[in-house]
C-alpha atoms as a PDB file:
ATOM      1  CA  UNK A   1     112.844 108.165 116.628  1.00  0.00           C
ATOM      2  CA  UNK A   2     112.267 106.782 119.892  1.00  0.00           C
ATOM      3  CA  UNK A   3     110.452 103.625 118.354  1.00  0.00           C
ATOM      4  CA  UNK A   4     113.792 102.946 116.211  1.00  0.00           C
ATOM      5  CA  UNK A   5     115.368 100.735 119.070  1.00  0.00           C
ATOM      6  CA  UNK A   6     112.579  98.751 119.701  1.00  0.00           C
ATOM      7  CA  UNK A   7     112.484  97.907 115.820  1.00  0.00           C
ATOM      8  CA  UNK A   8     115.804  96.917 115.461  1.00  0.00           C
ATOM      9  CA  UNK A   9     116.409  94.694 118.687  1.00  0.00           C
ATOM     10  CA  UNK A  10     112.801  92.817 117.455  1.00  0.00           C
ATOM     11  CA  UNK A  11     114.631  92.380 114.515  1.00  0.00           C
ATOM     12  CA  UNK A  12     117.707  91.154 115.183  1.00  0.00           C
ATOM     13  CA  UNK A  13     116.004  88.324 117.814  1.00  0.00           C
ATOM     14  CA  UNK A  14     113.816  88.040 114.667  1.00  0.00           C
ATOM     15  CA  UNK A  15     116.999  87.163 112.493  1.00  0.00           C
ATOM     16  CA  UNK A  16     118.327  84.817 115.966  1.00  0.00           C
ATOM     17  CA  UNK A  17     114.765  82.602 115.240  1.00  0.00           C
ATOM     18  CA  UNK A  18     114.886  82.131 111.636  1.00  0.00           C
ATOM     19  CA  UNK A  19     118.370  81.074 111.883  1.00  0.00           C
ATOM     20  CA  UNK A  20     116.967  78.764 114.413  1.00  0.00           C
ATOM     21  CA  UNK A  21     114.229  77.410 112.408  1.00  0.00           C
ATOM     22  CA  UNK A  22     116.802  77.244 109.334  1.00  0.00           C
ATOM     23  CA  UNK A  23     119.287  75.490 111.548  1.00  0.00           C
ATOM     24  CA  UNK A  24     116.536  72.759 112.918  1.00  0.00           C
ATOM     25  CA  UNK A  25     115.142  72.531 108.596  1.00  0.00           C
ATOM     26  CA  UNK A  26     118.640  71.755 108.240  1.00  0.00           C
ATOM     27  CA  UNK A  27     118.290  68.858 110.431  1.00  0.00           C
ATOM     28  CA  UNK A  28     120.050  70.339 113.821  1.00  0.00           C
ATOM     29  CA  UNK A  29     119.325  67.926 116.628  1.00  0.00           C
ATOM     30  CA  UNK A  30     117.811  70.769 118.570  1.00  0.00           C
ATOM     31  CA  UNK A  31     113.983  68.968 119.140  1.00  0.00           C
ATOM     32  CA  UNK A  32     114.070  69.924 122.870  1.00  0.00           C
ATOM     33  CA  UNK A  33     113.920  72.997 122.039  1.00  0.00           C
ATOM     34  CA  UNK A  34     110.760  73.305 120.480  1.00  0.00           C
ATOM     35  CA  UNK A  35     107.053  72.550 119.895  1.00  0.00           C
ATOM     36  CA  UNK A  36     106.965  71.843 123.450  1.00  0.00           C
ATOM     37  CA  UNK A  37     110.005  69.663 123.644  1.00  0.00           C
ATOM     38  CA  UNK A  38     108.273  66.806 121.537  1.00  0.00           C
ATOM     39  CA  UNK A  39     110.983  65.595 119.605  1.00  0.00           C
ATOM     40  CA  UNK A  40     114.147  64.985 121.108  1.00  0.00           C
ATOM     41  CA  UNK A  41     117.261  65.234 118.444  1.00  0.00           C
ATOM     42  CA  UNK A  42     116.108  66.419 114.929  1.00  0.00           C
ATOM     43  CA  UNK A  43     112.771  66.778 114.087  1.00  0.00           C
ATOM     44  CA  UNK A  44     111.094  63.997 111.663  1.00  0.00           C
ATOM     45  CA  UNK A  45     110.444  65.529 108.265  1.00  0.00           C
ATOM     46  CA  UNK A  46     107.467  66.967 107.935  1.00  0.00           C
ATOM     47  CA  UNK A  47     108.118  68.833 111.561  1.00  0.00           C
ATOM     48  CA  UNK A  48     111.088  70.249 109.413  1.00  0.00           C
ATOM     49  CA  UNK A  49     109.077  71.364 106.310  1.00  0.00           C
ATOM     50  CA  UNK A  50     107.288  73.041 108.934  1.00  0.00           C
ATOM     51  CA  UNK A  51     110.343  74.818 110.321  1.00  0.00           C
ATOM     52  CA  UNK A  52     110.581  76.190 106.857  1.00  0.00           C
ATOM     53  CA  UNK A  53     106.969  77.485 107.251  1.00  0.00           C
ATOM     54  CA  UNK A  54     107.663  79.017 110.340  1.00  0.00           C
ATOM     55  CA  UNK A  55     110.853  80.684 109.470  1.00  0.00           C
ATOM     56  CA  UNK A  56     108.491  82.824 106.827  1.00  0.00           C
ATOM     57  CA  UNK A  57     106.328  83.486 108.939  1.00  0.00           C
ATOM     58  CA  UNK A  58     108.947  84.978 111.989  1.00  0.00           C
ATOM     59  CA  UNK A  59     110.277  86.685 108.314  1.00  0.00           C
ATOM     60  CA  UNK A  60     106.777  88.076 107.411  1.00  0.00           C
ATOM     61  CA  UNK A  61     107.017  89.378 111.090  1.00  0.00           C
ATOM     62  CA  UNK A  62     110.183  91.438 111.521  1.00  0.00           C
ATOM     63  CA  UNK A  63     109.493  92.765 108.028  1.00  0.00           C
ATOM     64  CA  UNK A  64     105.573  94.219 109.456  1.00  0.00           C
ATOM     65  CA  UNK A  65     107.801  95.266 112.806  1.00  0.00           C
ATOM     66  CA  UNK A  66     110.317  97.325 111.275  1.00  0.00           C
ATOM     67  CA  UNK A  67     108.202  98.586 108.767  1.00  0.00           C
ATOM     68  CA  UNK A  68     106.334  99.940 111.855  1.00  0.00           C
ATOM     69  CA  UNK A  69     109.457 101.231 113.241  1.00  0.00           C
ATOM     70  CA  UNK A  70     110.564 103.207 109.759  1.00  0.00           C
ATOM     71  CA  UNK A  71     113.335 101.087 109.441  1.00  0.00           C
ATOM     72  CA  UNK A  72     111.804  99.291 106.109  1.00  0.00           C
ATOM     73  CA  UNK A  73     109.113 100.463 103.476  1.00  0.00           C
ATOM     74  CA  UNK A  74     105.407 100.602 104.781  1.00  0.00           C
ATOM     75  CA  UNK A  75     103.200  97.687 104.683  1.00  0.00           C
ATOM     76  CA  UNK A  76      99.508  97.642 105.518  1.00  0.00           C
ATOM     77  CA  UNK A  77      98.671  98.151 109.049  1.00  0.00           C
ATOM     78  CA  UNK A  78      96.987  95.161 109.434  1.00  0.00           C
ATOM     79  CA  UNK A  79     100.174  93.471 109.135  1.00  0.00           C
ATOM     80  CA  UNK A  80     101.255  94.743 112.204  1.00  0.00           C
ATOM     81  CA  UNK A  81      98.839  94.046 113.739  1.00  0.00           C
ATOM     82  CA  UNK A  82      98.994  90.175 112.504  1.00  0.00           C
ATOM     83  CA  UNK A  83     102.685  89.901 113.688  1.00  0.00           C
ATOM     84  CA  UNK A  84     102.054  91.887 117.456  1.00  0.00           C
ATOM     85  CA  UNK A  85      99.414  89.031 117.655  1.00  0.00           C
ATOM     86  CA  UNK A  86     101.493  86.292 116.615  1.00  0.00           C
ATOM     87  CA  UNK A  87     104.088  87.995 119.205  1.00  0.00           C
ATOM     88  CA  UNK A  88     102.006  87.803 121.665  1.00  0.00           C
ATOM     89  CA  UNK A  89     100.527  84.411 121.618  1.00  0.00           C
ATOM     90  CA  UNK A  90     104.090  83.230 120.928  1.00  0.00           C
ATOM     91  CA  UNK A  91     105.210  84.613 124.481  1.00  0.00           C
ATOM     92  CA  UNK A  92     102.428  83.283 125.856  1.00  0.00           C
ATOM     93  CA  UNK A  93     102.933  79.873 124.355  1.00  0.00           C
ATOM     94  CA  UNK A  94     106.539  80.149 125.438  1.00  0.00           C
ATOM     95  CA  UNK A  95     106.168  80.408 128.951  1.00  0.00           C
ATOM     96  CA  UNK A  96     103.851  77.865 129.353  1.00  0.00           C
ATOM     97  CA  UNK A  97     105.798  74.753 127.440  1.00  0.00           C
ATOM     98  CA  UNK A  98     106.326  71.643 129.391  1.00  0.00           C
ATOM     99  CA  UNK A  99     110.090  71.606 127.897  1.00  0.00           C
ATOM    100  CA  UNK A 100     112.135  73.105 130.378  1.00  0.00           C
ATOM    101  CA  UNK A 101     115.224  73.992 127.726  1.00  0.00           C
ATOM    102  CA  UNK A 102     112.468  75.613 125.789  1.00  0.00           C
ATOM    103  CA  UNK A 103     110.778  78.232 128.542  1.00  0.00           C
ATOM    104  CA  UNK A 104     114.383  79.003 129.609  1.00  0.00           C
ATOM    105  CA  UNK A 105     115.951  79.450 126.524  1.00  0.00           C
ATOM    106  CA  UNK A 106     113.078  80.979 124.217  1.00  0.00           C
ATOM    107  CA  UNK A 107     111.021  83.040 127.066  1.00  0.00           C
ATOM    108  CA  UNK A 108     113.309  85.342 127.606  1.00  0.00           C
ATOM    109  CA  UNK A 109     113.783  86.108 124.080  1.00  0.00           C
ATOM    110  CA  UNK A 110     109.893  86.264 123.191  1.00  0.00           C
ATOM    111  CA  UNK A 111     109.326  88.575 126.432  1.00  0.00           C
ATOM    112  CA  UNK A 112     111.589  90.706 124.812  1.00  0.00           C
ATOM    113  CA  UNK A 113     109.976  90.906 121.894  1.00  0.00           C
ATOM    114  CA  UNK A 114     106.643  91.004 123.252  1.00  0.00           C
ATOM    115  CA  UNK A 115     108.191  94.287 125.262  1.00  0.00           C
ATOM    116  CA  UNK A 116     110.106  95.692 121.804  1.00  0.00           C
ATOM    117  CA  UNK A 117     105.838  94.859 119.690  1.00  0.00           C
ATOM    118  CA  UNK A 118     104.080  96.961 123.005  1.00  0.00           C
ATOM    119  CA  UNK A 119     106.675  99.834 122.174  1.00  0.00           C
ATOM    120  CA  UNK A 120     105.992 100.034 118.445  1.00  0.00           C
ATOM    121  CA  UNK A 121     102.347  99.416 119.323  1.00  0.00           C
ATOM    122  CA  UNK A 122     101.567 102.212 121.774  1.00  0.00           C
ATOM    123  CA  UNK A 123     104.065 104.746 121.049  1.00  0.00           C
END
């Protein structure tokens, strides 16, 4: 039980990015705010074909999380383990941009994350 809260706040800032990625897809002029600040406005097309891709991917993610949690059905432990990685290197990724917006805005939120993945992950 104790693992239950850190499953459902990685999925709810889950749920916060892939409305994010859906929203900049959707042509949002939010380019600032990610991939390092490269595109300013919305993102040229294929960048938003690509926002698609990574919107399944942050999917793919809380789905491994919260399965880890016992909040969803099992999947195979290796899937965890995919999506603590991804987690991780996302943080790390994060904190380093050269986009200012970006570190301050998606940082915290990946820390928090990365904090919710170390519970499920060594609990």
């Amino acid at each position: 039980m104790p693992m239950l809260w850190a499953g459902w706040i990685y999925v709810a800032l889950i749920m916060v990015l892939v409305g994010f990625q859906a929203c900049m897809a959707l042509g949002a002029p939010w380019g600032h705010l990610a991939n390092g600040g490269r595109w300013r406005g919305r993102l040229p097309p294929a960048m938003r074909v690509a926002a698609i891709g990574q919107g399944a991917i942050l999917v793919f993610m809380g789905t491994a999380m919260a399965a880890r949690a016992g909040i969803a059905p099992d999947w195979p432990n290796w899937t965890f383990w995919a999506a603590f990685s991804v987690t991780i290197a996302t943080t790390v990724a994060n904190l380093a941009t050269p986009s200012r917006a970006e570190r301050l805005l998606w940082g915290p939120v990946t820390v928090a994350l990365t904090v919710c993945a170390l519970r499920l992950a060594f609990c």
